[in-house]
Protein backbone atom coordinates (compact mmCIF):
# COMPACT_ATOMS: atom_id res chain seq x y z
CA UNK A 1 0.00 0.00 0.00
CA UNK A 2 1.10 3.57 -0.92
CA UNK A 3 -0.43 6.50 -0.55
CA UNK A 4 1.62 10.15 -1.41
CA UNK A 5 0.48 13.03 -1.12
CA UNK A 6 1.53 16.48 -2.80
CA UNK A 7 0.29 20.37 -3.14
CA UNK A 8 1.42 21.60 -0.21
CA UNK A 9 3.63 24.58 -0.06
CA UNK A 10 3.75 28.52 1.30
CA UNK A 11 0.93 30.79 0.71
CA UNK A 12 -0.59 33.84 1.93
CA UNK A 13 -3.46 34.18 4.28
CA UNK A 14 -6.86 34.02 2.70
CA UNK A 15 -5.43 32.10 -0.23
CA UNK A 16 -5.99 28.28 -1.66
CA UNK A 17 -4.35 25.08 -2.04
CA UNK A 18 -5.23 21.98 -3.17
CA UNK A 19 -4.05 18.83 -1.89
CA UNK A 20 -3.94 15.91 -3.91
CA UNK A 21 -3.37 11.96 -2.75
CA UNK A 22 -2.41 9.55 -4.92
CA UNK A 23 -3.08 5.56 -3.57
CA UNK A 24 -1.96 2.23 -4.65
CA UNK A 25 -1.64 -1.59 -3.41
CA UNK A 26 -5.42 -1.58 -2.34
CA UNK A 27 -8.50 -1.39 -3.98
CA UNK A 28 -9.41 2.26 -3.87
CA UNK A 29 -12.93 2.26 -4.55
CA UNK A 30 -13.74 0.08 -1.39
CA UNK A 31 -12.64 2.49 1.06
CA UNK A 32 -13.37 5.72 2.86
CA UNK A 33 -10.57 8.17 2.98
CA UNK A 34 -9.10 10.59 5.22
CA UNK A 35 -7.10 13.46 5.49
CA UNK A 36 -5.64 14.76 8.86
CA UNK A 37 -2.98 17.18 9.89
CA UNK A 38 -0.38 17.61 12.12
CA UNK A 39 0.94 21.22 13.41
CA UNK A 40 3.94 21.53 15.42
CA UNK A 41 3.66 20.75 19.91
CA UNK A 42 -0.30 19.44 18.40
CA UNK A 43 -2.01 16.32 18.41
CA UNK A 44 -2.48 14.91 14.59
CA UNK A 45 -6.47 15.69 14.00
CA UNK A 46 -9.02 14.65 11.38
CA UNK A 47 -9.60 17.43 9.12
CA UNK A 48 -11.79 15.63 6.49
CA UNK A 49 -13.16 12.16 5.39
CA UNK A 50 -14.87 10.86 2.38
CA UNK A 51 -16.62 7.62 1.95
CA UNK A 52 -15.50 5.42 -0.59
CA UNK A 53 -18.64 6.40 -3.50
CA UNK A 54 -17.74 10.08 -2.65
CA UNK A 55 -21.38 10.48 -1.62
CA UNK A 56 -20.69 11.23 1.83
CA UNK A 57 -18.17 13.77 3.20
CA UNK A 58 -17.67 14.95 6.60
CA UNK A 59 -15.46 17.98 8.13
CA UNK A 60 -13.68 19.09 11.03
CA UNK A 61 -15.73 22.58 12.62
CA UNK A 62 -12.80 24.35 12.42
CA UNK A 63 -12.25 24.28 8.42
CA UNK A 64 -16.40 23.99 7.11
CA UNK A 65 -17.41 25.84 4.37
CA UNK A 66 -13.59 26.45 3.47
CA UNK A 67 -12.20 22.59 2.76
CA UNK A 68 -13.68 20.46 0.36
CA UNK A 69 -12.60 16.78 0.33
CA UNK A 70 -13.25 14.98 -3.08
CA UNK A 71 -12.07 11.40 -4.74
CA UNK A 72 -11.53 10.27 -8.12
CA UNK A 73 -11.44 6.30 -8.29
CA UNK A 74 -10.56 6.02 -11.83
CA UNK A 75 -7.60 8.00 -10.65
CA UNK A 76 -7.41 6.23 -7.06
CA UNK A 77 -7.05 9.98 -6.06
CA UNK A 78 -8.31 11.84 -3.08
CA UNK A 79 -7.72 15.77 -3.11
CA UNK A 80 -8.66 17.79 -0.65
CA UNK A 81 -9.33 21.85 -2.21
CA UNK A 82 -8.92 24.27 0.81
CA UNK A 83 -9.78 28.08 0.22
CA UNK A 84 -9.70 31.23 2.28
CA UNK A 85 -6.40 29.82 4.40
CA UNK A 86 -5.63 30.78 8.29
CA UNK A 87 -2.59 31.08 9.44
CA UNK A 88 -3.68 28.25 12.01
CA UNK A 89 -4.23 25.85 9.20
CA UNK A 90 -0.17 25.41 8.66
CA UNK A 91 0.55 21.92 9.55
CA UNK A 92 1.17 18.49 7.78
CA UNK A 93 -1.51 17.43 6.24
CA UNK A 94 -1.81 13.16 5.77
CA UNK A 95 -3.66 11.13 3.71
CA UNK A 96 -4.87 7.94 5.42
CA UNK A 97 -6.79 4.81 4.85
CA UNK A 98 -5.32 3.21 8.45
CA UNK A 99 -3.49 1.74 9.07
CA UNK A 100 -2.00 2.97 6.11
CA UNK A 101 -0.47 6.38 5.94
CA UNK A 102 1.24 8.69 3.63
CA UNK A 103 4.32 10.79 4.38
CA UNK A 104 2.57 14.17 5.00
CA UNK A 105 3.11 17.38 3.06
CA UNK A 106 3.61 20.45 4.21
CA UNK A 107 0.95 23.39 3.99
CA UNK A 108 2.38 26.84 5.47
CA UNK A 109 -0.13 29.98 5.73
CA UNK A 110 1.82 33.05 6.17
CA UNK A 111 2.35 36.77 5.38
């Protein structure tokens, strides 16, 4: 199983990124989905999960209305669009199917 992520990077305040995940070894299309992050001294927390149609999402209070988590399966992709960026969003963000995770890449919100 592999799953690597990418997208991350530096950006302003109010601005967008979108993550994307890219999985292999499993069959994609049978499984929900997850993407968490991990800022620095903080526990690792959910930030969005999709079931494994796409049909149902579900978001962390913290970034509704600003994240939106979608899947490709013909892709075996997950991508996760966040807009209007907080400085409090910079952290690693993971994609997961545990207990399978990727590496993490970075997402930094600053001026």
């Amino acid at each position: 199983v592999q799953l690597v992520e990418s997208g991350g990077g530096l950006v302003q305040p109010g601005g967008s990124l979108r993550l994307s995940c890219s999985a292999s070894g499993f069959t994609f299309s049978r499984y929900d989905m997850t993407w968490y992050r991990q800022a620095p001294g903080r526990e690792r927390e959910v930030v969005a999960a999709i079931s494994n149609t796409g049909r149902s999402t579900g978001y962390a209070n913290s970034v509704q209305g600003r994240f939106t988590i979608s899947r490709d399966n013909t892709e075996n992709t997950v991508y996760l669009q966040m807009t209007k960026l907080k400085p409090e969003d910079t952290a690693v963000y993971y994609c997961a199917n545990p207990p399978y995770w990727g590496r993490g890449t970075q997402v930094t919100v600053s001026s």
